[in-house]
Protein backbone atom coordinates (compact mmCIF):
# COMPACT_ATOMS: atom_id res chain seq x y z
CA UNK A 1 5.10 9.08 20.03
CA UNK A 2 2.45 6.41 20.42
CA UNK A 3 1.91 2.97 21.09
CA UNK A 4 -1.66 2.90 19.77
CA UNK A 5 -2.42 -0.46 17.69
CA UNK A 6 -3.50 1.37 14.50
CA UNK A 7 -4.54 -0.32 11.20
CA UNK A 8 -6.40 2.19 9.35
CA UNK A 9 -6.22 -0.06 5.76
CA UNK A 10 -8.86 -2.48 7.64
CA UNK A 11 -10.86 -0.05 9.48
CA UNK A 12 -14.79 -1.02 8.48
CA UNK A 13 -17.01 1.69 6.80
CA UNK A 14 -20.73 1.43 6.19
CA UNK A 15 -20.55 2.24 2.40
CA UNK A 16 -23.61 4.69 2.49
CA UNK A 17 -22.30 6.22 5.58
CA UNK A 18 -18.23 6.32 5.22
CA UNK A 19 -18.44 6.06 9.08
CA UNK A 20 -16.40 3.60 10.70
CA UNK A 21 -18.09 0.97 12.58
CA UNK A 22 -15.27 -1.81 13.69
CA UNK A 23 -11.70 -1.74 13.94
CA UNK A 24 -9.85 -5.26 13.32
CA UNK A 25 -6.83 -4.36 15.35
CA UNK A 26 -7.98 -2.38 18.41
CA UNK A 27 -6.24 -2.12 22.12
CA UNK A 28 -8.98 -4.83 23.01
CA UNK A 29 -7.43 -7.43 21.10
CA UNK A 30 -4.75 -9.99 21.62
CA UNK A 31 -1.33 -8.95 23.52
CA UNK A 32 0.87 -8.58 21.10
CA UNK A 33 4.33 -10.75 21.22
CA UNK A 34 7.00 -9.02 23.14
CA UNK A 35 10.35 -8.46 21.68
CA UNK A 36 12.63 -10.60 22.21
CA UNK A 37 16.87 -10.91 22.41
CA UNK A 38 18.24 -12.58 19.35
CA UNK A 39 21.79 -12.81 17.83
CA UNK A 40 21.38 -10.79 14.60
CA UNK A 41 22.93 -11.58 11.42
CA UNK A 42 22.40 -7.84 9.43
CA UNK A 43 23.56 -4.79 10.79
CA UNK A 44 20.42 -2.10 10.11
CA UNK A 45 21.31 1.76 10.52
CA UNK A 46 19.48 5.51 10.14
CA UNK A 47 21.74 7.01 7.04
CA UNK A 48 19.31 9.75 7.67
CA UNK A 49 15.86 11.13 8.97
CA UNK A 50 13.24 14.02 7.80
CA UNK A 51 9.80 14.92 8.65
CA UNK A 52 7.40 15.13 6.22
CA UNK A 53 4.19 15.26 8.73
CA UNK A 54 2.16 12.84 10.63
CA UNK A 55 -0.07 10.57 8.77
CA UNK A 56 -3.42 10.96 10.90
CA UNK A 57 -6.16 8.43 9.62
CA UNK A 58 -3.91 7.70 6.83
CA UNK A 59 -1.53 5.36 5.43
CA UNK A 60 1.65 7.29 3.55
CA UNK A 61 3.76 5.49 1.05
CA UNK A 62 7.01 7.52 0.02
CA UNK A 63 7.54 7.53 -4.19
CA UNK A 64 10.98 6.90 -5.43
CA UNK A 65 11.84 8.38 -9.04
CA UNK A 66 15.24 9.69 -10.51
CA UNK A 67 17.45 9.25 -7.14
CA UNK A 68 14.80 11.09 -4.81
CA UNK A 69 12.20 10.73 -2.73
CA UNK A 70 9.16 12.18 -2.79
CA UNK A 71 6.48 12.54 0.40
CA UNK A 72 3.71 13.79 2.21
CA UNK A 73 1.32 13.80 5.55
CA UNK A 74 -1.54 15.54 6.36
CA UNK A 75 -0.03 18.77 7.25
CA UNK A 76 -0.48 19.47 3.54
CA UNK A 77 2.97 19.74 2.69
CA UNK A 78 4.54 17.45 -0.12
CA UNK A 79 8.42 17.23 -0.07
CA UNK A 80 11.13 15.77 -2.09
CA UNK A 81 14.81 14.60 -0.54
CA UNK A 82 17.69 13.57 -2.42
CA UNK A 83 17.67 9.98 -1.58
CA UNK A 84 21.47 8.99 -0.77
CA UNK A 85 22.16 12.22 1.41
CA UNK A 86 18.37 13.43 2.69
CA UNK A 87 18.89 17.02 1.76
CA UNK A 88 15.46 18.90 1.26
CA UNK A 89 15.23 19.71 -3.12
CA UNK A 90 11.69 21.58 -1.95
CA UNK A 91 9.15 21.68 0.20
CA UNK A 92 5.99 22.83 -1.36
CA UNK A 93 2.22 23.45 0.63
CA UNK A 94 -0.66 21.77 -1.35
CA UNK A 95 -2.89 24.09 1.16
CA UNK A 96 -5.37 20.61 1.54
CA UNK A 97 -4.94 17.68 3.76
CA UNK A 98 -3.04 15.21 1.54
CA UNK A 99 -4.56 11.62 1.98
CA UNK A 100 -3.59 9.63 -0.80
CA UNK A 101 0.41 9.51 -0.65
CA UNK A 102 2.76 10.43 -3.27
CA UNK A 103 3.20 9.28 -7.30
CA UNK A 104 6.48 10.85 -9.05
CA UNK A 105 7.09 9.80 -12.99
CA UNK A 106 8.09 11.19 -15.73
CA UNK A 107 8.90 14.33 -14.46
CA UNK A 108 5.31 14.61 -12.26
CA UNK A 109 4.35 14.54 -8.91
CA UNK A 110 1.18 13.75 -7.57
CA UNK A 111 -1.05 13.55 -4.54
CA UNK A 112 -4.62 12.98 -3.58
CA UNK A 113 -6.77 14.79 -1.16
CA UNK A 114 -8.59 14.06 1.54
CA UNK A 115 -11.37 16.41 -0.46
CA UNK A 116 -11.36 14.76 -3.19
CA UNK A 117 -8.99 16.88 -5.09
CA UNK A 118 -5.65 15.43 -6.70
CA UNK A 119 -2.67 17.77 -7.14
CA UNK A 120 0.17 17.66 -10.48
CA UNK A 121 2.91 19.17 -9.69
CA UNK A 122 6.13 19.32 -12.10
CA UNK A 123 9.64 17.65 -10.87
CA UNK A 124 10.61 20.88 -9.76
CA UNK A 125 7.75 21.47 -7.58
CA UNK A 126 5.67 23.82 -9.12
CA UNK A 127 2.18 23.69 -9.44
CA UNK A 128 0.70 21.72 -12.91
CA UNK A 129 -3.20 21.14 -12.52
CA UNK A 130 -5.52 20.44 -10.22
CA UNK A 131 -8.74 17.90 -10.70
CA UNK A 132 -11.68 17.18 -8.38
CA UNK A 133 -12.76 13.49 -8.43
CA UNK A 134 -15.50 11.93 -6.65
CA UNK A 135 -14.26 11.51 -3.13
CA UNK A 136 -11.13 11.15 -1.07
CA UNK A 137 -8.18 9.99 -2.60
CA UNK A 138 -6.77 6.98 -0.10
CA UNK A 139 -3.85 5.50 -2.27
CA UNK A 140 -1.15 7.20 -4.57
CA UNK A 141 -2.46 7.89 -8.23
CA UNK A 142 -1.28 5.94 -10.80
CA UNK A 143 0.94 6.93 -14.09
CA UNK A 144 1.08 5.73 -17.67
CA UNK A 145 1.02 6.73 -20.95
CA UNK A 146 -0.45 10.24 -19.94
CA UNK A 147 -2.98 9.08 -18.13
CA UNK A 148 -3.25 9.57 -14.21
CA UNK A 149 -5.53 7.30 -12.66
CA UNK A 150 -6.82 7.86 -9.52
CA UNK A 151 -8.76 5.70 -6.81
CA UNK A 152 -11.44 7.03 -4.84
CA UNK A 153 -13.45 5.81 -1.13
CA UNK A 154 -16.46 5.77 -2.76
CA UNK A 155 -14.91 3.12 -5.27
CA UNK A 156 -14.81 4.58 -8.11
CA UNK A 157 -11.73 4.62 -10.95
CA UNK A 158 -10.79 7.76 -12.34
CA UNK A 159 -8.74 8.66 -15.70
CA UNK A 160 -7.25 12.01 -15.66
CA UNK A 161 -5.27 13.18 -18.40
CA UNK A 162 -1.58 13.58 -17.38
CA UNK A 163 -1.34 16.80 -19.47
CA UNK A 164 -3.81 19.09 -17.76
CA UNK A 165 -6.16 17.21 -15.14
CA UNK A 166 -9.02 16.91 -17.27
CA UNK A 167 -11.00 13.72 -16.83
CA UNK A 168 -10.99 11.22 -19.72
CA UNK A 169 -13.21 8.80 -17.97
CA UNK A 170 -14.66 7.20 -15.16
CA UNK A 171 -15.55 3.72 -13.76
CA UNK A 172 -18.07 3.52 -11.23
CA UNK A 173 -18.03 0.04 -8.94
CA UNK A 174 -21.07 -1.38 -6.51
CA UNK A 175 -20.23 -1.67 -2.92
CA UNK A 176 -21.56 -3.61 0.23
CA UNK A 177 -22.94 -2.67 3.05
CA UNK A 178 -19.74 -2.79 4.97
CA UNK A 179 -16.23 -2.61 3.02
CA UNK A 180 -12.78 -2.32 4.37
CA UNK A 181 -11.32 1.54 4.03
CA UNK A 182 -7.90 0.71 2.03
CA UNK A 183 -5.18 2.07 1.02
CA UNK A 184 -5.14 -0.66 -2.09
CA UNK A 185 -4.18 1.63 -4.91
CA UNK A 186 -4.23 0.27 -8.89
CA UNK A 187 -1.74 -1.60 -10.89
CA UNK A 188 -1.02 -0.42 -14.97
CA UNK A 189 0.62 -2.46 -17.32
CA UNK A 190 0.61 -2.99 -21.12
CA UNK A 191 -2.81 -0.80 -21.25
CA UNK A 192 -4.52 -1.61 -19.11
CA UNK A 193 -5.43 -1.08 -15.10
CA UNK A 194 -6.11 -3.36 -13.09
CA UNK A 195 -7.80 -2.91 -9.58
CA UNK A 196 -8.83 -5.16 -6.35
CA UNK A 197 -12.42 -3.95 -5.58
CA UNK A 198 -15.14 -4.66 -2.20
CA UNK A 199 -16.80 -8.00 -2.37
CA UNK A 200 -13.38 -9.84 -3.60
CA UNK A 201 -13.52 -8.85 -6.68
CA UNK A 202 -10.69 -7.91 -9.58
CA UNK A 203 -10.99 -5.96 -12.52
CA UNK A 204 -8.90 -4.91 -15.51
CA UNK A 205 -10.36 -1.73 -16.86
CA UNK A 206 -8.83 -0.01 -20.91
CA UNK A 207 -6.04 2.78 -19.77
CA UNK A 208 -7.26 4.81 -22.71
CA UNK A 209 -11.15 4.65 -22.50
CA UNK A 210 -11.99 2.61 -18.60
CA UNK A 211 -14.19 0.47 -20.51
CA UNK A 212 -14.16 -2.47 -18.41
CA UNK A 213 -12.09 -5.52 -20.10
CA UNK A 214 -12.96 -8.20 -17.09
CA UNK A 215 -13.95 -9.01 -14.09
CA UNK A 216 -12.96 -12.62 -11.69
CA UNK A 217 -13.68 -12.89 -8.60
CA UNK A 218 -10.17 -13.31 -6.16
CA UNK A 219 -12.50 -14.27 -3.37
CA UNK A 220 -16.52 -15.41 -2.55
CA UNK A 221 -18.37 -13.54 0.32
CA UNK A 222 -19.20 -15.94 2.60
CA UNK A 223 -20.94 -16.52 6.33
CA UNK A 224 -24.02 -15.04 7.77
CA UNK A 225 -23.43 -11.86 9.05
CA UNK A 226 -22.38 -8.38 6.74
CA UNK A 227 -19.40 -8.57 8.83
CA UNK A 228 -18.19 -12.63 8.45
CA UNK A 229 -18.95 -11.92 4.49
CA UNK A 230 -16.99 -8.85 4.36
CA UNK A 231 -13.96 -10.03 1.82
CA UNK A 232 -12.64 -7.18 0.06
CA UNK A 233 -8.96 -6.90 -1.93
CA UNK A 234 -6.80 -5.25 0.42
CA UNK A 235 -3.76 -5.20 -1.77
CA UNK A 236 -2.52 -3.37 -5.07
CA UNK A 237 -2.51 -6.12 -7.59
CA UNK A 238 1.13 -7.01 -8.56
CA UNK A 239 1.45 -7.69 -12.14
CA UNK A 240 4.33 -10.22 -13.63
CA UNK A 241 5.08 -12.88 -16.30
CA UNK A 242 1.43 -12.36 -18.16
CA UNK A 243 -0.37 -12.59 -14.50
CA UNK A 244 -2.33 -10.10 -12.17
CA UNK A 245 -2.26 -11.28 -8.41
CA UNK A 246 -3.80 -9.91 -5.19
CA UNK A 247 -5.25 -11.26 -1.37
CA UNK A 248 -8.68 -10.55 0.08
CA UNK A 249 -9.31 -10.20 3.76
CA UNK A 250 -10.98 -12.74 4.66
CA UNK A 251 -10.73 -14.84 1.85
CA UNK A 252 -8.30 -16.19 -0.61
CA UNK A 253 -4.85 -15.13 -3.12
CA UNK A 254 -4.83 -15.40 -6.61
CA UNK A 255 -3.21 -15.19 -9.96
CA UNK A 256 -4.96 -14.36 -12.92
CA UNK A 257 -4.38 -13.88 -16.53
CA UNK A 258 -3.73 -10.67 -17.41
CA UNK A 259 -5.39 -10.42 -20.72
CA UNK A 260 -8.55 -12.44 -20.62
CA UNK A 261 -9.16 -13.06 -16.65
CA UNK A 262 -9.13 -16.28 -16.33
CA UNK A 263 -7.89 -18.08 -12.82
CA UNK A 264 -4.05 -19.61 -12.89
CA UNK A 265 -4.13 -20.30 -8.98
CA UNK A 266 -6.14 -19.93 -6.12
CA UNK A 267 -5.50 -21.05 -2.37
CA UNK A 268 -6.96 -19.39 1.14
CA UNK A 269 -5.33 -16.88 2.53
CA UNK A 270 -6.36 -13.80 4.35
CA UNK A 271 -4.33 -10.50 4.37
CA UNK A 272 -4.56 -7.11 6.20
CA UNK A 273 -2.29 -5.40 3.39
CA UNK A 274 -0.05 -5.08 0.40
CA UNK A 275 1.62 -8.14 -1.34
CA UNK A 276 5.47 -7.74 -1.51
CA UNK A 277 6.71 -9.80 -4.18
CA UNK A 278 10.30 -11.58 -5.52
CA UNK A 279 11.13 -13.03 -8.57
CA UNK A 280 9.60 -16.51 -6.69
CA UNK A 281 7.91 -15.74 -3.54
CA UNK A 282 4.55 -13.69 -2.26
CA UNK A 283 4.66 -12.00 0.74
CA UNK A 284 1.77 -11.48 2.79
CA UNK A 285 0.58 -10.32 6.56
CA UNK A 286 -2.84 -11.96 7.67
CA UNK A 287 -5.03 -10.84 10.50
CA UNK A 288 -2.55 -12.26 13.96
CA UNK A 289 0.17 -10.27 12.24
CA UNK A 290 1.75 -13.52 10.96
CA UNK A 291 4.20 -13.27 8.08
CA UNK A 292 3.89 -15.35 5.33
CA UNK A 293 5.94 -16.59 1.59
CA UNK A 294 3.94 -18.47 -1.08
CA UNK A 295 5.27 -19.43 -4.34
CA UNK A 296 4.58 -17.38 -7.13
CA UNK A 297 3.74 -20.33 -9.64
CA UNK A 298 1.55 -22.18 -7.36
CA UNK A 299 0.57 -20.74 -4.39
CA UNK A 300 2.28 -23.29 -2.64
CA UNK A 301 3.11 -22.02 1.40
CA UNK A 302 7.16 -21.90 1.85
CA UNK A 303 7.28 -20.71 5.37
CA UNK A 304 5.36 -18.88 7.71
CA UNK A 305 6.82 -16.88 10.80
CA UNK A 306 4.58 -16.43 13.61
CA UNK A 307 7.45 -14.41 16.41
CA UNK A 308 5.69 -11.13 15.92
CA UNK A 309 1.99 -12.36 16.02
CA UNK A 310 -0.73 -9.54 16.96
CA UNK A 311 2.07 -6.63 16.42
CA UNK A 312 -0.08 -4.83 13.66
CA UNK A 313 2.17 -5.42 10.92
CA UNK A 314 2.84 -3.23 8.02
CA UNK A 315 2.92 -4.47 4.25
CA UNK A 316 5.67 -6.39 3.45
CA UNK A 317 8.66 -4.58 1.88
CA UNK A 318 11.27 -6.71 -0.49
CA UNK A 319 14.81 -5.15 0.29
CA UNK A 320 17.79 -7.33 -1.73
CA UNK A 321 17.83 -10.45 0.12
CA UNK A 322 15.28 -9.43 3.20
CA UNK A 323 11.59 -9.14 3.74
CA UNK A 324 11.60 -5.75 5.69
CA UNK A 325 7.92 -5.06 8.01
CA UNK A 326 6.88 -2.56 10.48
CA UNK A 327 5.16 -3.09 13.75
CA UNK A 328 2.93 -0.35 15.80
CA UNK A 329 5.54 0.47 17.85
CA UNK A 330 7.61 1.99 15.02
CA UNK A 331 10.09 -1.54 15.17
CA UNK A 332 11.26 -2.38 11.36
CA UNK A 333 11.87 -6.49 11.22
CA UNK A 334 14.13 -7.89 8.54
CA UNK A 335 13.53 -11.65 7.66
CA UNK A 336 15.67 -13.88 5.28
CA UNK A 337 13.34 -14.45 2.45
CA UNK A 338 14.62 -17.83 2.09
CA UNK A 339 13.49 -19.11 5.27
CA UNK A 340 11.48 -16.57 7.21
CA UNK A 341 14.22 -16.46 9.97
CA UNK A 342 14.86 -13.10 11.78
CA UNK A 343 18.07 -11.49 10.99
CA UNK A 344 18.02 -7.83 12.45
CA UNK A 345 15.68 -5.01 13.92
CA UNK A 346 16.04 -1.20 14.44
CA UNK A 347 13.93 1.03 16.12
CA UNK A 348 12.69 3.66 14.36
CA UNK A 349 10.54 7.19 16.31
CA UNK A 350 7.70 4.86 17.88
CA UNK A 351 5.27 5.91 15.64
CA UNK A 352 3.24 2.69 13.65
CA UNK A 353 4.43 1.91 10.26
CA UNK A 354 1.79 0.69 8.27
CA UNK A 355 3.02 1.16 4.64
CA UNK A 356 5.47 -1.04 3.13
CA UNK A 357 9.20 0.17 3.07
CA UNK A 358 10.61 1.14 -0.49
CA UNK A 359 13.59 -0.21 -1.93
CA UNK A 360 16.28 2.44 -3.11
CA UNK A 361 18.94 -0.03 -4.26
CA UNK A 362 22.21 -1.73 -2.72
CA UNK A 363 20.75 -2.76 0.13
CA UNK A 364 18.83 0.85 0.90
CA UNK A 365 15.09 1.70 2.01
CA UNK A 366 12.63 4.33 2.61
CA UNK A 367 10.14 4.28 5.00
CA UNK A 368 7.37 6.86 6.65
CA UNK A 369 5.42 6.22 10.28
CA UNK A 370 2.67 7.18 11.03
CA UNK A 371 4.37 10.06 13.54
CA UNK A 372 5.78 11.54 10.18
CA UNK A 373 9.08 10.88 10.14
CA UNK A 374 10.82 9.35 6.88
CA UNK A 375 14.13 7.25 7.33
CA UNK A 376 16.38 6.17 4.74
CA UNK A 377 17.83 2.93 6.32
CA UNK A 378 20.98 0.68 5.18
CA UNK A 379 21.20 -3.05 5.84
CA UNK A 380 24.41 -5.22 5.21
């Protein structure tokens, strides 16, 4: 166990160096808010627990696809549970530090390496292809249409053919002299990929060829050190309704439309993570581990909940009626989207949890720490 405030998604790397130089949540920091009694208004329970392997520098998110789960930590080994009762399907060793989490689709499973290497695997866990790409894989690849695409440190966009690994293309991005080391992975929809890149910037790139359709800009570098104008997307862009949206550190949200680019809504806002998203609300977690809900339409704040300020909040997981975050000391928090209001908490193995839990339906979730465990939790 540990009580280490971790957030490894806004560590700061010198781009030509990859070597970390700051840490936005370290033990110097703020006291975070201690935990207090409330009268809860869910009941939150373990239906089961598996270890998958602890997630070292990295930040794990679980994939969900035909009633299982599918995982991994850096111990190399990739696993997949049947989701209602836990039981083990296979356990498979991809003999390389996974760093990049898990995609399952279509029958394929696939991770990314911390050595640059991404792994296919078929539903039934046997081995399918394997591709080298530029650098370390930090986020889950990306499925559509037979093309894997793959996100890389050194910010690059890769399109791997689905079939046997072989690249189809490549885009190649600039990058500052400090970014943020992310776990932001890419969004595909309707052809074409869209990505939140260093220096605020969002791009839409062709599935089929990665010829690059447009580029906006979600948020402006500003101030007058490398470190005030760092302001890079820390999310995966959630696509909806003919938009692309996604937060910058440091900067601002935004909509955008999907096909030509062009800015819906803007307002300032900085996030440390992944936007969870309803039907009507965004849900964001900016740099005091605040929680926040924006409309969708206009960006317009709904509430903000402040009771768990400098915890080192997770992304924000959507669960039926709840907004569901971790905090560094493994604590899962489940607010009433409506209002923001607490409604129950369950402690989990200690260990940080810094991805954002993964709904399973009727009320179920997945979620991994940082320690390696992976619980399947009910709320009612």
């Amino acid at each position: 166990m540990t009580s280490a405030r971790v957030k490894p998604w806004v560590w700061l790397v010198a781009a030509a160096t990859a070597m970390a130089v700051a840490g936005c949540a370290s033990d110097s920091g703020p006291k975070p808010t201690e935990l207090k009694e409330f009268k809860p208004r869910a009941n939150a329970k373990v239906a089961w627990r598996a270890s998958v392997g602890d997630a070292g520098p990295y930040v794990f998110t679980p994939a969900i696809w035909d009633g299982d789960v599918f995982a991994a930590g850096t111990d190399s080994a990739i696993v997949r549970f049947d989701a209602r009762s836990g039981k083990q399907k296979w356990r498979v060793d991809a003999k390389s530090p996974v760093s990049g989490g898990t995609e399952a689709f279509s029958g394929l499973v696939t991770v990314g390496t911390s050595k640059g290497m991404v792994l296919a695997y078929t539903a039934d866990g046997k081995p399918k292809w394997t591709s080298q790409v530029s650098s370390e894989v930090l986020s889950p690849p990306a499925f559509d249409d037979g093309v894997v695409v793959v996100r890389t440190s050194d910010g690059h966009i890769h399109g791997l053919d689905a079939a046997d690994g072989i690249r189809r293309w490549e885009y190649v991005g600039t990058l500052p002299a400090l970014l943020i080391r992310t776990p932001a992975g890419v969004a595909i929809s309707k052809g074409s990929v869209f990505a939140g890149m260093a220096g605020g910037k969002l791009i839409a790139l062709s599935l089929s060829t990665g010829t690059l359709l447009w580029e906006s800009a979600v948020s402006q570098p500003r101030g007058n050190t490398e470190l005030e104008r760092v302001t890079d997307v820390v999310s995966t862009p959630v696509v909806a309704d003919g938009q692309v949206c996604a937060i910058a550190f440091q900067g601002r949200i935004g909509c955008f439309d999907a096909v030509r680019g062009a800015l819906v809504w803007a307002r300032d806002a900085s996030g440390t993570g992944g936007l969870g998203a309803d039907g009507r609300y965004f849900y964001y977690v900016d740099e005091a581990s605040n929680l926040h809900a924006v409309d969708r339409d206009t960006g317009a704040s709904i509430w903000k909940q402040d009771i768990l300020a400098h915890r080192s909040l997770g992304s924000p997981g959507v669960i039926g009626r709840y907004i569901v975050v971790g905090d560094f000391e493994g604590y899962l928090h489940f607010f009433d989207r409506e209002d923001g209001a607490l409604v129950t908490r369950l402690a989990t193995d200690g260990g940080p949890i810094s991805s954002a839990p993964q709904y399973v339906g009727e009320g179920n979730l997945i979620v991994q720490t940082r320690e390696g465990s992976l619980y399947a939790v009910t709320v009612r």
